[in-house]
PDB file of N, CA and C in Angstrom:
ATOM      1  N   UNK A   1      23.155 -24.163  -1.743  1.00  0.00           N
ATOM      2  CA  UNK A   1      23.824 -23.764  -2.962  1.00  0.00           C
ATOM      3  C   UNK A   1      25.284 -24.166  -2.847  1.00  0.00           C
ATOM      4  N   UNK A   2      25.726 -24.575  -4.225  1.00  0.00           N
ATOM      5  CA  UNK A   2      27.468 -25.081  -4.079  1.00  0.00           C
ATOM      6  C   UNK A   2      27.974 -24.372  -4.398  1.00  0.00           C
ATOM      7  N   UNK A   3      28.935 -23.527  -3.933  1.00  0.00           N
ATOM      8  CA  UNK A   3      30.053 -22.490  -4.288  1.00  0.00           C
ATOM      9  C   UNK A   3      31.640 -22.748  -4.042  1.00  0.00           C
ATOM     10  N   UNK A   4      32.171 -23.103  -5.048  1.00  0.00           N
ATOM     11  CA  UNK A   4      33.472 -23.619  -4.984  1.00  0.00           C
ATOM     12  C   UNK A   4      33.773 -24.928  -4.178  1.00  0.00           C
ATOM     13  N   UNK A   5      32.733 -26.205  -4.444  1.00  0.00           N
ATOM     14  CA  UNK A   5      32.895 -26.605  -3.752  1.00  0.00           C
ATOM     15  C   UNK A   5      32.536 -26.999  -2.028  1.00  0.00           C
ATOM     16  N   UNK A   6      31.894 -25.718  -1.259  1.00  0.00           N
ATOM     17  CA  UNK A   6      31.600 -25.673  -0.469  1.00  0.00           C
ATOM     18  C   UNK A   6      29.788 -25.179  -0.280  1.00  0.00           C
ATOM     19  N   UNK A   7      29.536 -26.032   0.730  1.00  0.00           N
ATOM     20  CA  UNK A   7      28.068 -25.451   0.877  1.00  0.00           C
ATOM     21  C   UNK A   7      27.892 -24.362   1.427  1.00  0.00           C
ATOM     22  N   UNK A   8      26.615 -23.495   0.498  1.00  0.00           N
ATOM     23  CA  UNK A   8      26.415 -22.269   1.383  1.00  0.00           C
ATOM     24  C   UNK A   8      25.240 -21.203   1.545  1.00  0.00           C
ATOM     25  N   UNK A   9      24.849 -21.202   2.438  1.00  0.00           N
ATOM     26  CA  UNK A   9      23.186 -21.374   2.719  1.00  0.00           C
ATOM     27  C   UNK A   9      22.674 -19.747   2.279  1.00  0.00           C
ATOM     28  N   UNK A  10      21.808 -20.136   1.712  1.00  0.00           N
ATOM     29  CA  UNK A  10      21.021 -18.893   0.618  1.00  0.00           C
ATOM     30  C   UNK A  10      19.749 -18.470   1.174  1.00  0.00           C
ATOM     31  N   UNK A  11      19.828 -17.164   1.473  1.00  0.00           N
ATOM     32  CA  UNK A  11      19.114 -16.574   2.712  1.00  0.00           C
ATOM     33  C   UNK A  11      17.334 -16.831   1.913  1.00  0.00           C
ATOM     34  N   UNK A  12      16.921 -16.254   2.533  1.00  0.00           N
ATOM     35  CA  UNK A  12      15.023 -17.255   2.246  1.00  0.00           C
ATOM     36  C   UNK A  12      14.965 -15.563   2.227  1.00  0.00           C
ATOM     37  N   UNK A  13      13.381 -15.894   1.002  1.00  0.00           N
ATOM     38  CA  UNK A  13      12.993 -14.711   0.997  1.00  0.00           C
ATOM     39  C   UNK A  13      11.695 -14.334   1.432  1.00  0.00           C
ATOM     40  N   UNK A  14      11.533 -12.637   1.746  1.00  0.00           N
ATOM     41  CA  UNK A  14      10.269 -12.695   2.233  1.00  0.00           C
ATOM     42  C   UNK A  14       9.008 -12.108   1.436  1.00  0.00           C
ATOM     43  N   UNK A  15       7.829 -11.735   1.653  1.00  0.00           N
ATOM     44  CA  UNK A  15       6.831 -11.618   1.141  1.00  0.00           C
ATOM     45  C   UNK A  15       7.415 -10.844  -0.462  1.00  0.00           C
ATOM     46  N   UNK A  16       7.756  -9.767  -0.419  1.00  0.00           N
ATOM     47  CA  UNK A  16       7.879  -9.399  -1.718  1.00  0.00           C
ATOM     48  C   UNK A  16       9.017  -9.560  -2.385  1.00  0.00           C
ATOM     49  N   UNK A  17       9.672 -10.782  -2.206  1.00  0.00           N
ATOM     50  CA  UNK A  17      10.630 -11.477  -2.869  1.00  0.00           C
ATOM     51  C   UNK A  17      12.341 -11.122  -2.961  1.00  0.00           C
ATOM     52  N   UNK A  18      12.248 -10.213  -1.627  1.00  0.00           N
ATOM     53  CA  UNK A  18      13.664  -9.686  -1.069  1.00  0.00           C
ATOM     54  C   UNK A  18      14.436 -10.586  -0.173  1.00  0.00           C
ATOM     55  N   UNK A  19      15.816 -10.431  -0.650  1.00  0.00           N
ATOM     56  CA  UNK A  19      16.212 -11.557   0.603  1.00  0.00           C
ATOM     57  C   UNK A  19      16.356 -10.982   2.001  1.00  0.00           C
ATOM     58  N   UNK A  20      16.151 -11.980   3.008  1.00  0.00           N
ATOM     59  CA  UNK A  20      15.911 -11.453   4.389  1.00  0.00           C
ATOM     60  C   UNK A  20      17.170 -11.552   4.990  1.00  0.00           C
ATOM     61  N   UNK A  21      18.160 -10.526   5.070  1.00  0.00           N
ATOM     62  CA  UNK A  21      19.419 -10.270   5.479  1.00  0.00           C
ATOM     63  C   UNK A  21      18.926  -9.984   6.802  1.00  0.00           C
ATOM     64  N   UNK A  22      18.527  -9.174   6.973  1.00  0.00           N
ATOM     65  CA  UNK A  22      18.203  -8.291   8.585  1.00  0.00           C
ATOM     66  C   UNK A  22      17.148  -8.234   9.156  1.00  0.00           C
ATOM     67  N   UNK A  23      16.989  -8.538  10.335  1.00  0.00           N
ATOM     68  CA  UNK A  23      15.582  -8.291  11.062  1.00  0.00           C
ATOM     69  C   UNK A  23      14.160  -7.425  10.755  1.00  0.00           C
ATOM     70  N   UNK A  24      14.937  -6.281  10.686  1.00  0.00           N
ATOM     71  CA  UNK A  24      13.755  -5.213   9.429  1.00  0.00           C
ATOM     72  C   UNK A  24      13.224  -5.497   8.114  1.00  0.00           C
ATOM     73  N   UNK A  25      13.946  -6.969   7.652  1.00  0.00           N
ATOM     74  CA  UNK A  25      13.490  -6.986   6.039  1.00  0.00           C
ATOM     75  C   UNK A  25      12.397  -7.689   6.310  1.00  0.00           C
ATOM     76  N   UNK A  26      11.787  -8.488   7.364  1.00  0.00           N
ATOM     77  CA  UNK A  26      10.866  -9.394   7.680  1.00  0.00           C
ATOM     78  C   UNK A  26       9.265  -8.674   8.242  1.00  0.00           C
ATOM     79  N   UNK A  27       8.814  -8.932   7.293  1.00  0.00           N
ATOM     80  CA  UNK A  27       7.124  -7.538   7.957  1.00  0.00           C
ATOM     81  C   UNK A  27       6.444  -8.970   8.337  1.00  0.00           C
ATOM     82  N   UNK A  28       6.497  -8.179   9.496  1.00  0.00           N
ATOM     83  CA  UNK A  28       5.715  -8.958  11.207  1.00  0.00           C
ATOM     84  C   UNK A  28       4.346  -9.131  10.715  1.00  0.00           C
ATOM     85  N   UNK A  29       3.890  -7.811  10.670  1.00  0.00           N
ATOM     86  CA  UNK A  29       1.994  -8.328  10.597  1.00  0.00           C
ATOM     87  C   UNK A  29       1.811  -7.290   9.205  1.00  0.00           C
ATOM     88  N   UNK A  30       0.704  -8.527   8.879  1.00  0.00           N
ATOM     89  CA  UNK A  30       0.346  -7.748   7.488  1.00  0.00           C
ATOM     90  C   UNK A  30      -0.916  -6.704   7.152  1.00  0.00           C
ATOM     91  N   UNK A  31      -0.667  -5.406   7.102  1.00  0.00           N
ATOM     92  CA  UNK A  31      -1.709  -4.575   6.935  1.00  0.00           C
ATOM     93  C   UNK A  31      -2.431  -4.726   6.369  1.00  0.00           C
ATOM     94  N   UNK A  32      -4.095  -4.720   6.634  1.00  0.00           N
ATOM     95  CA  UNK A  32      -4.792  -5.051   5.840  1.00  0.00           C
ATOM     96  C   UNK A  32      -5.036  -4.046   5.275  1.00  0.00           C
ATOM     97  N   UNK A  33      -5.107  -3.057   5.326  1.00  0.00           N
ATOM     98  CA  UNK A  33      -5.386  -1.535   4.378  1.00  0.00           C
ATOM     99  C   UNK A  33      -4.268  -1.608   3.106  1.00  0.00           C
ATOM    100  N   UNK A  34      -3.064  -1.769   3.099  1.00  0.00           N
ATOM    101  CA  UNK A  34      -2.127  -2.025   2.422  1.00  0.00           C
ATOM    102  C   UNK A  34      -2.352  -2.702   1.062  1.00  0.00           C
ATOM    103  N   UNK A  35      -2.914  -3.772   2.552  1.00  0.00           N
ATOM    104  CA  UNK A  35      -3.269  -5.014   0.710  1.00  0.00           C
ATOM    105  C   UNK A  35      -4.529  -4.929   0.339  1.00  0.00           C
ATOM    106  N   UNK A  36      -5.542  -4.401   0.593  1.00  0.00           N
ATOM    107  CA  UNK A  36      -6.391  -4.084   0.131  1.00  0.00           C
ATOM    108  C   UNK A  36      -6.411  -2.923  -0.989  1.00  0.00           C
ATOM    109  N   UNK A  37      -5.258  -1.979  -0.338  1.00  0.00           N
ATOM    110  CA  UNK A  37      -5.474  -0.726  -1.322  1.00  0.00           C
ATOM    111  C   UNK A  37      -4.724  -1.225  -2.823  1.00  0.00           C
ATOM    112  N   UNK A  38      -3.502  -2.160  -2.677  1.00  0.00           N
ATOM    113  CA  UNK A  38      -2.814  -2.850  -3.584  1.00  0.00           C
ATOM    114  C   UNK A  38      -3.988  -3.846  -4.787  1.00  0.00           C
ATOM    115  N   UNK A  39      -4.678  -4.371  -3.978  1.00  0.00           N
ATOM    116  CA  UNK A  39      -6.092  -5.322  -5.137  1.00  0.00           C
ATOM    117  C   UNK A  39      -6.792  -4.300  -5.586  1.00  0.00           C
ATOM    118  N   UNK A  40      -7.141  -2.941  -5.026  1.00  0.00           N
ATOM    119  CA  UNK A  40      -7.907  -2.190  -5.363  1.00  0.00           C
ATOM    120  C   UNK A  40      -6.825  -1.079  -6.918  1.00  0.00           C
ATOM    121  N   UNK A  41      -5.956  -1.316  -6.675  1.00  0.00           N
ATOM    122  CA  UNK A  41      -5.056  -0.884  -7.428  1.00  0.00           C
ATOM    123  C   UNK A  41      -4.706  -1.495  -8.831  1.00  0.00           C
ATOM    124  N   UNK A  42      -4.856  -2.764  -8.204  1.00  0.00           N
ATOM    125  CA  UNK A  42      -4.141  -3.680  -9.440  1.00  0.00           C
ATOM    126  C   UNK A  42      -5.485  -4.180 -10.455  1.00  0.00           C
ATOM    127  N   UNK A  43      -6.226  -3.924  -9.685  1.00  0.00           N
ATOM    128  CA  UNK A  43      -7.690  -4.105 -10.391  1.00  0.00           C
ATOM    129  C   UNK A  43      -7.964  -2.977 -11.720  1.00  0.00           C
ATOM    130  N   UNK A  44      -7.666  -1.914 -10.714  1.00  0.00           N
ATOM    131  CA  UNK A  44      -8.170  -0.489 -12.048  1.00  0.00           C
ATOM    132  C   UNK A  44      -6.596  -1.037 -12.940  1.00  0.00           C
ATOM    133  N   UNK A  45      -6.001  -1.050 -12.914  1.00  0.00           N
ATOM    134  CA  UNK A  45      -4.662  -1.444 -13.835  1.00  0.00           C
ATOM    135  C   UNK A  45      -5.240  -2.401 -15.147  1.00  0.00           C
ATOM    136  N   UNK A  46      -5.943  -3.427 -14.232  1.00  0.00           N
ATOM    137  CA  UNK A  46      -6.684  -4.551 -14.913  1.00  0.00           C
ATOM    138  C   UNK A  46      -7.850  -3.882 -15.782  1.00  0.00           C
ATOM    139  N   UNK A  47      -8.409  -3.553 -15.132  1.00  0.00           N
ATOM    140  CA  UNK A  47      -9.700  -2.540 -15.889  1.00  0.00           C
ATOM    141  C   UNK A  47      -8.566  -1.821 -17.122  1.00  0.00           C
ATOM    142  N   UNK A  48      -8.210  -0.974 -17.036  1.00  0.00           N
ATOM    143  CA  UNK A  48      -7.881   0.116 -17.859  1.00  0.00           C
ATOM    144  C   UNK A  48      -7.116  -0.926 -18.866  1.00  0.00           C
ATOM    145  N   UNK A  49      -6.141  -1.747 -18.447  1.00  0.00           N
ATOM    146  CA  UNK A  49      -5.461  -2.372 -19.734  1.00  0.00           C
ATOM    147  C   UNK A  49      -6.768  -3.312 -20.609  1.00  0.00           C
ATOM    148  N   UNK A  50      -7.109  -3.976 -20.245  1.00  0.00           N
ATOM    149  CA  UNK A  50      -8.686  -4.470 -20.968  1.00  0.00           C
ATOM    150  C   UNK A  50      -9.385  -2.977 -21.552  1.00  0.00           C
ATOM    151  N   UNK A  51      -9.666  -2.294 -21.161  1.00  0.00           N
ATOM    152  CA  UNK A  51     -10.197  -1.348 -22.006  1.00  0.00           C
ATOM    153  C   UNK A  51      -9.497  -0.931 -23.609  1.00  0.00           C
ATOM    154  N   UNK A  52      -8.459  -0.643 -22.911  1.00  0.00           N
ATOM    155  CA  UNK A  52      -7.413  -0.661 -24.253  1.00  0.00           C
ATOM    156  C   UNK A  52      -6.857  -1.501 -25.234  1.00  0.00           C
ATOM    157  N   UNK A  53      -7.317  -2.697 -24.726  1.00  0.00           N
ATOM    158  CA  UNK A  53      -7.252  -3.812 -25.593  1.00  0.00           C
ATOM    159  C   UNK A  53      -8.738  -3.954 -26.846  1.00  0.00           C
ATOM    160  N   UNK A  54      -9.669  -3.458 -26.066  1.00  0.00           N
ATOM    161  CA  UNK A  54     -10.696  -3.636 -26.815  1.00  0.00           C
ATOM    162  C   UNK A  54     -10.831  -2.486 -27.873  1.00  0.00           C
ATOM    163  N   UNK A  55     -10.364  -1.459 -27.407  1.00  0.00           N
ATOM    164  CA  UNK A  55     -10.485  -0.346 -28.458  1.00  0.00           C
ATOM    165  C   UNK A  55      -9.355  -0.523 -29.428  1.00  0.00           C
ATOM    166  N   UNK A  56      -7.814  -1.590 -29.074  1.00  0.00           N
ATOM    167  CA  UNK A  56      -7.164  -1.778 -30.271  1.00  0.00           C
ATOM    168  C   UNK A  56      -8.366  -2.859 -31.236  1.00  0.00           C
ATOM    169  N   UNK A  57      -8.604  -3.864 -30.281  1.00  0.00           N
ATOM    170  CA  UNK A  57      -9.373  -4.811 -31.524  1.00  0.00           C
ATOM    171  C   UNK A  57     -10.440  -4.254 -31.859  1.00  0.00           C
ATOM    172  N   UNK A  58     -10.984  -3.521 -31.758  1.00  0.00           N
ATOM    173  CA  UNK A  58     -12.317  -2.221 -32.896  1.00  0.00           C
ATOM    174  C   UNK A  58     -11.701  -1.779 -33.774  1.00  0.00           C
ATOM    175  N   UNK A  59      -9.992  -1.459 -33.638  1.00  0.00           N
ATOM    176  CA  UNK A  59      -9.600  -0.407 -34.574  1.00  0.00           C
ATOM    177  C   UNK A  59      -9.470  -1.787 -35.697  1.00  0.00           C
ATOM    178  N   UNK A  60      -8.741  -2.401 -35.264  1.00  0.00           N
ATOM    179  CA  UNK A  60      -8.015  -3.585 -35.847  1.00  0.00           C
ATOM    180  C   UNK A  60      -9.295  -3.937 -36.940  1.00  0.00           C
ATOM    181  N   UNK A  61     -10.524  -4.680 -36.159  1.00  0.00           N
ATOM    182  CA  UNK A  61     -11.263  -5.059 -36.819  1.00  0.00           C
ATOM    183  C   UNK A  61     -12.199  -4.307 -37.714  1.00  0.00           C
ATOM    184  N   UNK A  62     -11.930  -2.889 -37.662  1.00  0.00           N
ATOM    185  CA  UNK A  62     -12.410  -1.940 -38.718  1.00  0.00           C
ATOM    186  C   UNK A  62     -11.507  -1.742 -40.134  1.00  0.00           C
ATOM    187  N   UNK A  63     -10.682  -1.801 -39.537  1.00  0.00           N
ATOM    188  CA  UNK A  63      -9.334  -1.770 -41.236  1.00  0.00           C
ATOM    189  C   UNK A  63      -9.639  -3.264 -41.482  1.00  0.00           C
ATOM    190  N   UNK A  64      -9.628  -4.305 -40.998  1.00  0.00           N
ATOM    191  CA  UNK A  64     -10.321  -5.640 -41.834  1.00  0.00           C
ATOM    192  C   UNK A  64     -11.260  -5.682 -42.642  1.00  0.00           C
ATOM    193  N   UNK A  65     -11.907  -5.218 -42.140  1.00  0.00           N
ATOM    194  CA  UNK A  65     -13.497  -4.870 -42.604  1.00  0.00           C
ATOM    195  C   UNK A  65     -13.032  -3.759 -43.852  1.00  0.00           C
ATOM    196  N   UNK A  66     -12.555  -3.231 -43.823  1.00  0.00           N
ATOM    197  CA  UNK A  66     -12.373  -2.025 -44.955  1.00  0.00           C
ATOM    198  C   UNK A  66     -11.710  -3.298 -46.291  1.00  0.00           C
ATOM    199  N   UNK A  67     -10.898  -4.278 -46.025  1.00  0.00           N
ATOM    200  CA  UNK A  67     -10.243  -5.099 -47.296  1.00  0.00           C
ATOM    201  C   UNK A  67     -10.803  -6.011 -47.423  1.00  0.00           C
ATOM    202  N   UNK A  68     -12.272  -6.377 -46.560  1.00  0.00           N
ATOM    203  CA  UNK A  68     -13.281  -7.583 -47.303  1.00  0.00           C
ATOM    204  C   UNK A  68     -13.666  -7.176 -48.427  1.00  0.00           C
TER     205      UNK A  68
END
């Protein structure tokens, strides 16, 4: 990165997109319970927002249906 002119090196980031200032910001080994419980998480998220999508387009497509 150029800053005034001068080069100046822009720290790298790590897994969840923090920059790695300090030794502790860097996770050594990756739990697999962690990330498993995280897919298992992001899944029902996934589930539930699809659910709610479908019950807007029922509603949606019932007031259509009412002005054919």
């Amino acid at each position: 990165m150029l800053i005034c002119g001068r080069l100046t090196r822009v720290p790298k980031l790590n897994a969840r997109g923090e920059y790695i200032l300090k030794p502790e910001h860097v996770q050594v080994g990756l739990n697999y319970n962690v990330i498993s419980q995280e897919i298992t998480d992001t899944k029902l998220i996934i589930r539930e927002l699809r659910r709610k999508e479908n019950n807007i387009l029922k509603i949606l497509k019932k007031r259509a249906d009412k002005y054919d």
